[in-house]
PDB file of N, CA and C in Angstrom:
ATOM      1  N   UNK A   1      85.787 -37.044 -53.686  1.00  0.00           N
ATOM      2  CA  UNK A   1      86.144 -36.741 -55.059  1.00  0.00           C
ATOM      3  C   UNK A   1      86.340 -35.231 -55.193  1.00  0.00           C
ATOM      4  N   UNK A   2      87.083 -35.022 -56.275  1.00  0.00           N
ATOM      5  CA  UNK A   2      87.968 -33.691 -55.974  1.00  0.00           C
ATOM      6  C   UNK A   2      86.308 -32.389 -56.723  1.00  0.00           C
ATOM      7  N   UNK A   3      86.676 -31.325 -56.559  1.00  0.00           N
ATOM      8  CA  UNK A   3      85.332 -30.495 -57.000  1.00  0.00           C
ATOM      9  C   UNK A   3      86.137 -29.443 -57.468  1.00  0.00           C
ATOM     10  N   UNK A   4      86.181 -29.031 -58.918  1.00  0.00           N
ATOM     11  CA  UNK A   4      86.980 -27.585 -59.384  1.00  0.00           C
ATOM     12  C   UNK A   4      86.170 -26.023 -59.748  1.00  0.00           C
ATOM     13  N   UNK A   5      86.824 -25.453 -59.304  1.00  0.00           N
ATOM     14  CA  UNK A   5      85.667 -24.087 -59.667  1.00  0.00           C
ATOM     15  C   UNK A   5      87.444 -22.933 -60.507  1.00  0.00           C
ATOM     16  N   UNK A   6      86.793 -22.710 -61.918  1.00  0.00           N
ATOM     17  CA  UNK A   6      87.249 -21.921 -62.889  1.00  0.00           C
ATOM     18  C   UNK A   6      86.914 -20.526 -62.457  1.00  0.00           C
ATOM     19  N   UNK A   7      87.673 -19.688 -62.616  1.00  0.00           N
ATOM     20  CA  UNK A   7      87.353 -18.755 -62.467  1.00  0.00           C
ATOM     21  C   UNK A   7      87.918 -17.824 -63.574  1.00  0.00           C
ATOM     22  N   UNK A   8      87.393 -16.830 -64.322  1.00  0.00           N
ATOM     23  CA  UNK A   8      88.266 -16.154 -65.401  1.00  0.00           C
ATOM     24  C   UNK A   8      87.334 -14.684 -65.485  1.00  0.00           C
ATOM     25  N   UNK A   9      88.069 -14.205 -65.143  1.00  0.00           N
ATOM     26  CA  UNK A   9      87.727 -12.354 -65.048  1.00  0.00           C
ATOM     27  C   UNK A   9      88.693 -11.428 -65.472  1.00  0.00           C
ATOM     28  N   UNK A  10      87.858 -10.197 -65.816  1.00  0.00           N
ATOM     29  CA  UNK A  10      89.201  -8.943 -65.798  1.00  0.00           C
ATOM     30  C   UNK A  10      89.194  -8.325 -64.566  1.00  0.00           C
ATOM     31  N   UNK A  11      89.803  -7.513 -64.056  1.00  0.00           N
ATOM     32  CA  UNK A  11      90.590  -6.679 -62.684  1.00  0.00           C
ATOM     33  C   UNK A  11      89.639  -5.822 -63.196  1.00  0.00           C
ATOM     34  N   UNK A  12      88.657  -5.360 -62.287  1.00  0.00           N
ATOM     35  CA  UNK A  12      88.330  -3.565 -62.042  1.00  0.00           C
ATOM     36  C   UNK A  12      89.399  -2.760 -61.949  1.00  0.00           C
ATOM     37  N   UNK A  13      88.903  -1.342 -62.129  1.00  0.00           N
ATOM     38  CA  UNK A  13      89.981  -0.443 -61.404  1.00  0.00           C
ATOM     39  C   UNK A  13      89.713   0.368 -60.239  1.00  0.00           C
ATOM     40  N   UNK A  14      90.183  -0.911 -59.057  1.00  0.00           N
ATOM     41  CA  UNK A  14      89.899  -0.477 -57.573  1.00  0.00           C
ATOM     42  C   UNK A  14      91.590  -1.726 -57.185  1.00  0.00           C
ATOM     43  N   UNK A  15      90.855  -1.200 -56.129  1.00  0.00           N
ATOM     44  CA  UNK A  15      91.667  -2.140 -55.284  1.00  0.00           C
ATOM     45  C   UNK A  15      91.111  -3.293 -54.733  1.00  0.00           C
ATOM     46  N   UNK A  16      89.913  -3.528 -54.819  1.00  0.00           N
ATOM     47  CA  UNK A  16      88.911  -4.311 -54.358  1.00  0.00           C
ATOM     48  C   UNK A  16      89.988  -6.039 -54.578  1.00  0.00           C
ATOM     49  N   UNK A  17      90.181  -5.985 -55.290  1.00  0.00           N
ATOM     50  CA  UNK A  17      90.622  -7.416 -55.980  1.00  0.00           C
ATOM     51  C   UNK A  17      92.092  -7.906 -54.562  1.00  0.00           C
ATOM     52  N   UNK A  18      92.451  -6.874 -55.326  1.00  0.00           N
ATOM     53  CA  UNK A  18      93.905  -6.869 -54.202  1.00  0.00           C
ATOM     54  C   UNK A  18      93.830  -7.293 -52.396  1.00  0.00           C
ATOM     55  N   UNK A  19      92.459  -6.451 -52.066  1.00  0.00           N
ATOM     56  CA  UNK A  19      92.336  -7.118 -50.734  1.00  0.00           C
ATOM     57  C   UNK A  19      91.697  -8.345 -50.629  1.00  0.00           C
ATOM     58  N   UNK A  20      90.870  -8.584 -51.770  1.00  0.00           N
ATOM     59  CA  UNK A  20      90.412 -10.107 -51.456  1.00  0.00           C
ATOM     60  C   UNK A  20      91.415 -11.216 -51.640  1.00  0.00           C
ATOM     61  N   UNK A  21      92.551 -10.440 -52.426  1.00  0.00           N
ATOM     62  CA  UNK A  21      93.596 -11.682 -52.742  1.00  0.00           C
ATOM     63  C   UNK A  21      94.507 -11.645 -51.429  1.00  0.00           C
ATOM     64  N   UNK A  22      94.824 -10.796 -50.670  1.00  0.00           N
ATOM     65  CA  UNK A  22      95.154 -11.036 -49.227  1.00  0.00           C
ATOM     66  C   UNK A  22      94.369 -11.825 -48.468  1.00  0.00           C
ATOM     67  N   UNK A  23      93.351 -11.858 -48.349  1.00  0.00           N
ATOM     68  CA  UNK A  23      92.622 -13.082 -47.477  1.00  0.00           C
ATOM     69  C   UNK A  23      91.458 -14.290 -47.782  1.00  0.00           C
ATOM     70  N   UNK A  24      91.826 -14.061 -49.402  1.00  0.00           N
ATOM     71  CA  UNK A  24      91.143 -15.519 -49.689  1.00  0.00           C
ATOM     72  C   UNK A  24      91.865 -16.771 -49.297  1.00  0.00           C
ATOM     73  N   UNK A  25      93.407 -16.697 -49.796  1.00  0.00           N
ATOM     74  CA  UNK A  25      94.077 -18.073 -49.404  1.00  0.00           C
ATOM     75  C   UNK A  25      93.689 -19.051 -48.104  1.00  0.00           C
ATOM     76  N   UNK A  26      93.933 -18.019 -47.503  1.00  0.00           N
ATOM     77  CA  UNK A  26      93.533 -18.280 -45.775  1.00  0.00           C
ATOM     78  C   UNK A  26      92.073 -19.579 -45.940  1.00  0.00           C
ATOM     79  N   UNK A  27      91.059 -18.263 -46.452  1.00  0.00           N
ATOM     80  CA  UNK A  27      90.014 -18.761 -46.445  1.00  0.00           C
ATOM     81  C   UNK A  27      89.316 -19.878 -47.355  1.00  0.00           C
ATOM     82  N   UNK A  28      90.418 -20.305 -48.883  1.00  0.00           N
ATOM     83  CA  UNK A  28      89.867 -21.268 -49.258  1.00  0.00           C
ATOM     84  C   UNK A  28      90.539 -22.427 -47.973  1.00  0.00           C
ATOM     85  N   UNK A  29      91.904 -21.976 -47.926  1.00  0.00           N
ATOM     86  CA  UNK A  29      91.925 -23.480 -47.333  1.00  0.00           C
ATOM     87  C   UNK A  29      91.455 -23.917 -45.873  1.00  0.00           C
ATOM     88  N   UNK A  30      90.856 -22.814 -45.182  1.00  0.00           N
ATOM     89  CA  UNK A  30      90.052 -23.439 -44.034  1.00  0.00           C
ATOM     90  C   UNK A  30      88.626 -24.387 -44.872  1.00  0.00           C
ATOM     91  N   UNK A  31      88.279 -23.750 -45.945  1.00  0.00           N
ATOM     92  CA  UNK A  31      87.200 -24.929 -46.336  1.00  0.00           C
ATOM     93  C   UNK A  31      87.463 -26.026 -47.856  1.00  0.00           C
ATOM     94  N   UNK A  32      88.879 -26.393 -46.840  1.00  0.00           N
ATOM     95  CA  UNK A  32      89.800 -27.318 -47.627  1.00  0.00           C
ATOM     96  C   UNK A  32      89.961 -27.403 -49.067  1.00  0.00           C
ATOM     97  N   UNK A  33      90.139 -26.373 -49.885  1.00  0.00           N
ATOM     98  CA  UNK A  33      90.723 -25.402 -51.108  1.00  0.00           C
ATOM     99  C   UNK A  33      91.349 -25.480 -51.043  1.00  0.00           C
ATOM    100  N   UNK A  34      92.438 -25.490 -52.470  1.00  0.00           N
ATOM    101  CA  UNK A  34      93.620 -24.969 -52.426  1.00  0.00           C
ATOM    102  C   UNK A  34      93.336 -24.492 -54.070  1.00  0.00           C
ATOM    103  N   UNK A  35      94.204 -23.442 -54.580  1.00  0.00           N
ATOM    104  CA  UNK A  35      94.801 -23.035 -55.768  1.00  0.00           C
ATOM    105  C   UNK A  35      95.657 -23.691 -56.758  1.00  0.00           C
ATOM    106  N   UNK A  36      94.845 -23.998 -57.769  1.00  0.00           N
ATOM    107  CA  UNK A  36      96.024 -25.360 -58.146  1.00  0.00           C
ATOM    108  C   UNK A  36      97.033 -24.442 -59.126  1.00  0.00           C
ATOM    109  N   UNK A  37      96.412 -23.217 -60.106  1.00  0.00           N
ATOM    110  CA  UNK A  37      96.711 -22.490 -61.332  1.00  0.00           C
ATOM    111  C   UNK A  37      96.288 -20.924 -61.107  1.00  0.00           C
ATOM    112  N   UNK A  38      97.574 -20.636 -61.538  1.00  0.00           N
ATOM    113  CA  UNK A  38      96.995 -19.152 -61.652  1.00  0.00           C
ATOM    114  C   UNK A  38      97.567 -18.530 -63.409  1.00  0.00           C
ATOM    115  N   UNK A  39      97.026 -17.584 -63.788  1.00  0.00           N
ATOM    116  CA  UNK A  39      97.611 -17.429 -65.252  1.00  0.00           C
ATOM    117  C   UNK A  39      97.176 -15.943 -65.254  1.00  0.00           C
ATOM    118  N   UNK A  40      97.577 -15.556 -66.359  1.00  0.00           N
ATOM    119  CA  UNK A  40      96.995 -14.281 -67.017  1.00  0.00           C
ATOM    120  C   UNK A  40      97.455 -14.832 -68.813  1.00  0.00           C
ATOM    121  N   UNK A  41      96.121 -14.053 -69.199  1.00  0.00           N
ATOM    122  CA  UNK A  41      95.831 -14.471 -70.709  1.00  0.00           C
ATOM    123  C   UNK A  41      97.283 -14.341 -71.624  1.00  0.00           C
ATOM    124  N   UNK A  42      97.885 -15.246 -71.847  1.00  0.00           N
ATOM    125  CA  UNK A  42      98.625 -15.474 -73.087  1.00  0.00           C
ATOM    126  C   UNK A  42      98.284 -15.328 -74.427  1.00  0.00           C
ATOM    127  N   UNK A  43      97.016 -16.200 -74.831  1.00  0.00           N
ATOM    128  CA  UNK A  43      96.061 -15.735 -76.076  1.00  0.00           C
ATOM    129  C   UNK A  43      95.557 -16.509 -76.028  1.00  0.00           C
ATOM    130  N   UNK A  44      94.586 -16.139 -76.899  1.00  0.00           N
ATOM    131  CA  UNK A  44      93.404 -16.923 -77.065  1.00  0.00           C
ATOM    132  C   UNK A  44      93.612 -17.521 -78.595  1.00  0.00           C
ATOM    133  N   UNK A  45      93.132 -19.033 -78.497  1.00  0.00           N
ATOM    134  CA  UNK A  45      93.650 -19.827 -79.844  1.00  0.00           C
ATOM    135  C   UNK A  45      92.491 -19.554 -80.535  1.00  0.00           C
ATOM    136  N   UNK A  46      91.487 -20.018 -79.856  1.00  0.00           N
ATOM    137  CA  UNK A  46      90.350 -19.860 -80.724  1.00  0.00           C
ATOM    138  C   UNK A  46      89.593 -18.874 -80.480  1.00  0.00           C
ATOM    139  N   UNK A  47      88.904 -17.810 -81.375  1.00  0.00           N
ATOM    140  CA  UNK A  47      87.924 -16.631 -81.232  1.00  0.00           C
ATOM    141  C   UNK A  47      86.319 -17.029 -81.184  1.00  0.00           C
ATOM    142  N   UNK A  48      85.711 -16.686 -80.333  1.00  0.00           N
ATOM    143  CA  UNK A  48      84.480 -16.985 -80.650  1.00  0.00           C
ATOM    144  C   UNK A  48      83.911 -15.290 -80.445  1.00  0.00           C
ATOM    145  N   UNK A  49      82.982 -15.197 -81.326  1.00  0.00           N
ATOM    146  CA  UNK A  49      82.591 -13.874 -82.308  1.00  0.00           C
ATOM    147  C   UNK A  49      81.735 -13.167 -80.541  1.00  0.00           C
ATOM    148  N   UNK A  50      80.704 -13.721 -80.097  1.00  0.00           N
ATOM    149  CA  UNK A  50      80.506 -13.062 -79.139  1.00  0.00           C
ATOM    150  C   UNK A  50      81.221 -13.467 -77.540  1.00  0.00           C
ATOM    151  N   UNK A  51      82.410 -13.532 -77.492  1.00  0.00           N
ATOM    152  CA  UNK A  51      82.884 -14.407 -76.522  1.00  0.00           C
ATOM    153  C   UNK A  51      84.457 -13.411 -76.354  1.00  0.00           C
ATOM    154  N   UNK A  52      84.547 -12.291 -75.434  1.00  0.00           N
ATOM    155  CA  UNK A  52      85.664 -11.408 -75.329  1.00  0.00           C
ATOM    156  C   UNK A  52      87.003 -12.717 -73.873  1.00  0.00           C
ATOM    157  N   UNK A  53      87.604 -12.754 -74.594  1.00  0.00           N
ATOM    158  CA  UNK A  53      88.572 -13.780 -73.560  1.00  0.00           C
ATOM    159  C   UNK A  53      89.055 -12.041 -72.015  1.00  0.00           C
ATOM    160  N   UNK A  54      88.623 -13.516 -71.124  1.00  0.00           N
ATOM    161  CA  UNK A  54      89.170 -12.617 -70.085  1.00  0.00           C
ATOM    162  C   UNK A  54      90.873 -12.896 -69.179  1.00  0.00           C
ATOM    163  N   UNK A  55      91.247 -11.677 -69.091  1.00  0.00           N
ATOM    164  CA  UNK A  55      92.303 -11.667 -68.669  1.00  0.00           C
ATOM    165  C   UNK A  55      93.744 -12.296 -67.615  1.00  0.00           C
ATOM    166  N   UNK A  56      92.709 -12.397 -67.074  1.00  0.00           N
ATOM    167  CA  UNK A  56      92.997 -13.547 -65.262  1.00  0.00           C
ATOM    168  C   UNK A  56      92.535 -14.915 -65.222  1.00  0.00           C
ATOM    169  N   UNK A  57      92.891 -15.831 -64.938  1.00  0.00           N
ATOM    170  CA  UNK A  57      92.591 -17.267 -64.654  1.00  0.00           C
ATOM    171  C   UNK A  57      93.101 -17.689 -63.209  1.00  0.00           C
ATOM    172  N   UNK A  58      92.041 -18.189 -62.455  1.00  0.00           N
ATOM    173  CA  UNK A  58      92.428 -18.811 -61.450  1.00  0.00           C
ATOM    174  C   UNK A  58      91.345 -20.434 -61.160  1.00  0.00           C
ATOM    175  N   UNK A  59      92.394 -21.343 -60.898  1.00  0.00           N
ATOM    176  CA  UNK A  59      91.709 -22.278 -60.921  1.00  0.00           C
ATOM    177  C   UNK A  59      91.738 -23.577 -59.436  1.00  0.00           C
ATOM    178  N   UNK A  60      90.796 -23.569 -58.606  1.00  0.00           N
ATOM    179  CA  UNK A  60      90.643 -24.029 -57.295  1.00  0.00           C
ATOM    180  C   UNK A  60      90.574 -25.528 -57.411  1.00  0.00           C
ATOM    181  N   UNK A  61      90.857 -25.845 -56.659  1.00  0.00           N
ATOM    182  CA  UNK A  61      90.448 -27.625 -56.286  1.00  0.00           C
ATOM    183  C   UNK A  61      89.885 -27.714 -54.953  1.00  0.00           C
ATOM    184  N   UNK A  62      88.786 -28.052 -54.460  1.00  0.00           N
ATOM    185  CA  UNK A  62      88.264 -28.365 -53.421  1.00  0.00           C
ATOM    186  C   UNK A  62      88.082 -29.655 -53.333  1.00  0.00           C
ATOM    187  N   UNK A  63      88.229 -30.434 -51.857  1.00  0.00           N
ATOM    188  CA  UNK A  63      88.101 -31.251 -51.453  1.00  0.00           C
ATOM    189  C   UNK A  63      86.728 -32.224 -51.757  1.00  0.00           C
ATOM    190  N   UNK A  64      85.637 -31.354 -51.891  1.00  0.00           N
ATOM    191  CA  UNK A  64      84.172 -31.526 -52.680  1.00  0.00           C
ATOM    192  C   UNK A  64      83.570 -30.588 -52.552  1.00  0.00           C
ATOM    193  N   UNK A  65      82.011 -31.060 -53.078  1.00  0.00           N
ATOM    194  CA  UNK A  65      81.333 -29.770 -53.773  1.00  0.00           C
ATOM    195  C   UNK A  65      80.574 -29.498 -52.264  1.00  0.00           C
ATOM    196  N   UNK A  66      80.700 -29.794 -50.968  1.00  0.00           N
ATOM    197  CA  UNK A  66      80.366 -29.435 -49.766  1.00  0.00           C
ATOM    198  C   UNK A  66      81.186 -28.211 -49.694  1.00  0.00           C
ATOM    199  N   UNK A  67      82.851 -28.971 -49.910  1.00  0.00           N
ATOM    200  CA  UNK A  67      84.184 -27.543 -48.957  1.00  0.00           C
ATOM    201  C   UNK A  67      83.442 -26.558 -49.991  1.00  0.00           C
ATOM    202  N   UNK A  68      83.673 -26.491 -51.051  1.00  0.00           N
ATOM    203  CA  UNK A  68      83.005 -25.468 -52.056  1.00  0.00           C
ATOM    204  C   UNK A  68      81.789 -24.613 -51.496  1.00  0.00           C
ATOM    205  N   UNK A  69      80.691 -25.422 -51.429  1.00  0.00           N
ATOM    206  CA  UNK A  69      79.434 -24.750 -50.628  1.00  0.00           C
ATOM    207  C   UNK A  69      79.886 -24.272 -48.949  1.00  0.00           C
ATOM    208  N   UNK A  70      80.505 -24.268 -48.546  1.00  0.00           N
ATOM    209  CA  UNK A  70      81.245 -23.961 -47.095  1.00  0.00           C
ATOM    210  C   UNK A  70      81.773 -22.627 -47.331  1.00  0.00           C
ATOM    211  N   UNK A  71      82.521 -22.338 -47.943  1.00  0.00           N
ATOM    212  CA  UNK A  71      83.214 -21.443 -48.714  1.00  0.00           C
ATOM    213  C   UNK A  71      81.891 -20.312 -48.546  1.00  0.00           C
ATOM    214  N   UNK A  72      81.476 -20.381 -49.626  1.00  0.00           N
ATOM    215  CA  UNK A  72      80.508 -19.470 -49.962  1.00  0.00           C
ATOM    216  C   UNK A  72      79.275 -19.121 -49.062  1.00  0.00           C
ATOM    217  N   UNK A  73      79.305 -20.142 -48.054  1.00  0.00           N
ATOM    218  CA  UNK A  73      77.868 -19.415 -47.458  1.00  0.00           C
ATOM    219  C   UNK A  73      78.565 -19.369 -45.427  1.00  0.00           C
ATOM    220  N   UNK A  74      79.839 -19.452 -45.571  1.00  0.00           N
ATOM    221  CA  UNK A  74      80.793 -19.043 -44.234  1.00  0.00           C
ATOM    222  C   UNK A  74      80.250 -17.827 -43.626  1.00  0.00           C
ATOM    223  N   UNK A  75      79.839 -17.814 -42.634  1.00  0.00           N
ATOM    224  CA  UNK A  75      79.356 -16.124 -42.192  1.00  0.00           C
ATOM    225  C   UNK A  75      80.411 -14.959 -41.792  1.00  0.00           C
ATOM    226  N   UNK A  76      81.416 -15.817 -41.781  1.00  0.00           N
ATOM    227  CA  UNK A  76      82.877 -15.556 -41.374  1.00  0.00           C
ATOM    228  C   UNK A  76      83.627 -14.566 -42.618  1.00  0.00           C
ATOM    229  N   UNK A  77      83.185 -14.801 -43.689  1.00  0.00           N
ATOM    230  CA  UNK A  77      83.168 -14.929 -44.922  1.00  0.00           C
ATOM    231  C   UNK A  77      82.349 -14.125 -45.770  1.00  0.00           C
ATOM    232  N   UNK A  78      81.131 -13.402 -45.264  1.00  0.00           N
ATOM    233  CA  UNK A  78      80.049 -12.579 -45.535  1.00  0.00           C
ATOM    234  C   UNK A  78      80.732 -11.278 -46.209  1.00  0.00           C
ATOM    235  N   UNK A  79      81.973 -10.646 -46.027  1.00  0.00           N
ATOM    236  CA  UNK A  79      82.454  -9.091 -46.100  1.00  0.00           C
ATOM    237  C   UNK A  79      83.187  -9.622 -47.391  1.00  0.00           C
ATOM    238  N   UNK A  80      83.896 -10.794 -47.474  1.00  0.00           N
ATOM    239  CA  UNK A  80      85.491 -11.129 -48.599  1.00  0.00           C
ATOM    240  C   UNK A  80      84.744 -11.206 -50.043  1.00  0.00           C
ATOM    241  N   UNK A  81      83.572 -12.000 -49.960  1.00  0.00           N
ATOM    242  CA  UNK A  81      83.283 -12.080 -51.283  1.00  0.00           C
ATOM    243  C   UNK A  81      82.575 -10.910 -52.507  1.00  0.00           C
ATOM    244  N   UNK A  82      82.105 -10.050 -51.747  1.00  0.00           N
ATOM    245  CA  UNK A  82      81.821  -8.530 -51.943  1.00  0.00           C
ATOM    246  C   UNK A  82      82.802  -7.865 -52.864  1.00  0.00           C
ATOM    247  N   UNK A  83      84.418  -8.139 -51.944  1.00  0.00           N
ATOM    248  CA  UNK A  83      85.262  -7.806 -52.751  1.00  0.00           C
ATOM    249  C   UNK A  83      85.677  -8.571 -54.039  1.00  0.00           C
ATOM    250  N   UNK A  84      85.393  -9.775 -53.924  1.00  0.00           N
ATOM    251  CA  UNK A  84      85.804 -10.121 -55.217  1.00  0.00           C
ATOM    252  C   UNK A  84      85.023  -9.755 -56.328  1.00  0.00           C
ATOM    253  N   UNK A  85      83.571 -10.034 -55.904  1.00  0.00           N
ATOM    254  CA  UNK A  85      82.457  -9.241 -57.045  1.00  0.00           C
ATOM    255  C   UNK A  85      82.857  -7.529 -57.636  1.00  0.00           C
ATOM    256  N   UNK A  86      83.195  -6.624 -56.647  1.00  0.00           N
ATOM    257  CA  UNK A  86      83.568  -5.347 -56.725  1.00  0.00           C
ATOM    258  C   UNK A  86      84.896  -5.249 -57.562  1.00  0.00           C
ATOM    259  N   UNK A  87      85.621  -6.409 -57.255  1.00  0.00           N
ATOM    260  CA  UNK A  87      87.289  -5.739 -58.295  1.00  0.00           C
ATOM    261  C   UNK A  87      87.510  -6.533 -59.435  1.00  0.00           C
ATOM    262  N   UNK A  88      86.557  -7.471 -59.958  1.00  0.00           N
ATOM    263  CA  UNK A  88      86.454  -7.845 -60.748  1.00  0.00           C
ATOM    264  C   UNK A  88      85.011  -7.483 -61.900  1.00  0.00           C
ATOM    265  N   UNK A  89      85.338  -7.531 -63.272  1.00  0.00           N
ATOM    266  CA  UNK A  89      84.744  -7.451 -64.230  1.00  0.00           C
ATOM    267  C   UNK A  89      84.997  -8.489 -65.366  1.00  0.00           C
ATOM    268  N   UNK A  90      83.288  -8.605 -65.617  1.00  0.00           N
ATOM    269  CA  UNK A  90      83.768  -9.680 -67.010  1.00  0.00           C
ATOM    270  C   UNK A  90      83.631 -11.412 -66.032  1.00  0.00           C
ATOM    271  N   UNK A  91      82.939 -11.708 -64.781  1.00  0.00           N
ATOM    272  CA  UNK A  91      83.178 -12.765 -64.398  1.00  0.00           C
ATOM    273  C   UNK A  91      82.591 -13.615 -64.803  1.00  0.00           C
ATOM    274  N   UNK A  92      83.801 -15.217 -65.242  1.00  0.00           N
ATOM    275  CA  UNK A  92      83.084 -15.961 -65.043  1.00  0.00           C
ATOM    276  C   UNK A  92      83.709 -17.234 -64.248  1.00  0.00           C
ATOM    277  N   UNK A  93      82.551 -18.198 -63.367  1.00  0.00           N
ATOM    278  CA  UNK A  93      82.839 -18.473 -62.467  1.00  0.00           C
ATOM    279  C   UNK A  93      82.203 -20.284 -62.966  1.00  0.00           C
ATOM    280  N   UNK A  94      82.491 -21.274 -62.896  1.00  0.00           N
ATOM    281  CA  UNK A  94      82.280 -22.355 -63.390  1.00  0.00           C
ATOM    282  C   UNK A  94      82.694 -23.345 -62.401  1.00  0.00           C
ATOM    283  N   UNK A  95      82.008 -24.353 -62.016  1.00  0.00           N
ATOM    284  CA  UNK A  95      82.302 -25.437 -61.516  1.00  0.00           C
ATOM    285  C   UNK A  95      82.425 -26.329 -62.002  1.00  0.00           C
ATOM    286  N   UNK A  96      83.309 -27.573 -62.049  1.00  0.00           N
ATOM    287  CA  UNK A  96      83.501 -29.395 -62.275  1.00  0.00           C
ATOM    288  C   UNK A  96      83.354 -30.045 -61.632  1.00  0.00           C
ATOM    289  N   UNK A  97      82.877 -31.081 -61.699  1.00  0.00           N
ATOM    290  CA  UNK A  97      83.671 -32.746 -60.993  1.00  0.00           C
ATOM    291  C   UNK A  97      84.448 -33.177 -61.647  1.00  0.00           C
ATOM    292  N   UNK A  98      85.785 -33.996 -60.425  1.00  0.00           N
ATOM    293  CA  UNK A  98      85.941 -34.503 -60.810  1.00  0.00           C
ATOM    294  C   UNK A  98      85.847 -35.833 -62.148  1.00  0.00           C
ATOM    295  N   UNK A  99      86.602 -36.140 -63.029  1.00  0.00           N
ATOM    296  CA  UNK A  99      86.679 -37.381 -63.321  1.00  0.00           C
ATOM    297  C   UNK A  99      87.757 -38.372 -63.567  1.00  0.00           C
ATOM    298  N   UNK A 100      87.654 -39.848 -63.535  1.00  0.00           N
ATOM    299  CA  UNK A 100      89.224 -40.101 -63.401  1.00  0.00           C
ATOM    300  C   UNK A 100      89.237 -40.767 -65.135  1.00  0.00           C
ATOM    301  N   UNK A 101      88.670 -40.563 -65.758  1.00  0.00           N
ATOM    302  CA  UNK A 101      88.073 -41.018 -67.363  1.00  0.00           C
ATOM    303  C   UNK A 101      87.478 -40.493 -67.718  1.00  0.00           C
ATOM    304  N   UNK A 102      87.235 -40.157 -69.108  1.00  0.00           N
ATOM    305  CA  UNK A 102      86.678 -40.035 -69.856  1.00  0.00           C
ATOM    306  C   UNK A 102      85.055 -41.129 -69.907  1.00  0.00           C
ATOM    307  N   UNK A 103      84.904 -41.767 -69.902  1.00  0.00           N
ATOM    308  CA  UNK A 103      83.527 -42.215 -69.865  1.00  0.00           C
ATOM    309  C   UNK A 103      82.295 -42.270 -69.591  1.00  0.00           C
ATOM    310  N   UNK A 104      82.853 -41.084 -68.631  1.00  0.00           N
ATOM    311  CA  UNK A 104      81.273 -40.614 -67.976  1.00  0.00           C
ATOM    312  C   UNK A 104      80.501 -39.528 -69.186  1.00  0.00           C
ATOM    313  N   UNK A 105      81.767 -38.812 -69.891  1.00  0.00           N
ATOM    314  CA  UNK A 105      81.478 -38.160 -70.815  1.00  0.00           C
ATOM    315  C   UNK A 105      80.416 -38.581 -72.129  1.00  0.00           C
ATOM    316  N   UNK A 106      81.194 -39.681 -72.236  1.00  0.00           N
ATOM    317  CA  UNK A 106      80.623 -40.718 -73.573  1.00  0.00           C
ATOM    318  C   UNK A 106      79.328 -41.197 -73.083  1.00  0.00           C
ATOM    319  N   UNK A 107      79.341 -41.487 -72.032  1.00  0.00           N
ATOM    320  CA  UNK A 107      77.848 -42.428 -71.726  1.00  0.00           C
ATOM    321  C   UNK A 107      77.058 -41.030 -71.871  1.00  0.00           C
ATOM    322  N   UNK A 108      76.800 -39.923 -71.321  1.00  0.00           N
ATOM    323  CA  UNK A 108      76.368 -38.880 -71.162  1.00  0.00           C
ATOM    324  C   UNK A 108      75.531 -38.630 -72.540  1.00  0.00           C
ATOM    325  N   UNK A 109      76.707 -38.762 -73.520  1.00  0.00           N
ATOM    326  CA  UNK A 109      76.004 -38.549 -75.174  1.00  0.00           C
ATOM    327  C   UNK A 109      74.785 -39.743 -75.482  1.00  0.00           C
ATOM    328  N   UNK A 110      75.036 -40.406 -75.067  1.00  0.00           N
ATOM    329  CA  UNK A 110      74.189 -41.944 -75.699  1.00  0.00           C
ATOM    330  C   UNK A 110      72.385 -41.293 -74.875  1.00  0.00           C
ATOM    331  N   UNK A 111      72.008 -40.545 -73.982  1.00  0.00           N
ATOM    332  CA  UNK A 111      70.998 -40.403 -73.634  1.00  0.00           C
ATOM    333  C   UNK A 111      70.081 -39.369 -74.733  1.00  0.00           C
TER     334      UNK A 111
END
């Protein structure tokens, strides 16, 4: 089942970002990732009072929440993620599961 991780940050001002975006691709999809969305903020519909919308959107699909955990604890992998922490500001970083319905949602409320 598919596993999504959100990602929505602003760019530091380095370069930091720039080299991790040279060799992340590589590296999500050795731990079977891919990039489904990429965006930069159009607007924001709704305002929430303590809630500043961030600039960048990128949004992953992993194979599951293993390739995901693979990813992140790769020793191979130890130097890349540094950079993403460093050229980014404002992160936030969110995971999903899959679902193929709505119902898991609904049952969820009834507890």
């Amino acid at each position: 089942m598919s596993f999504y991780a959100l990602n929505l940050f602003d760019l530091a001002d380095n370069d930091s970002y720039l080299r991790y975006s040279r060799r992340s691709p590589a590296a999500v999809a050795k731990h079977d990732g891919r990039v489904v969305a990429l965006g930069l903020l159009d607007e924001a519909l709704e305002k929430e009072p303590d809630v500043e919308p961030r600039s960048a959107m990128i949004l992953v699909e992993w194979a599951s929440r293993e390739s995901f955990r693979s990813f992140l604890e790769d020793p191979e992998l130890a130097d890349l993620h540094p950079l993403r922490e460093d050229g980014t500001r404002n992160y936030l970083w969110w995971t999903y599961e899959s679902l193929d319905d709505l119902r898991p949602l609904f049952a969820a409320g009834d507890r």
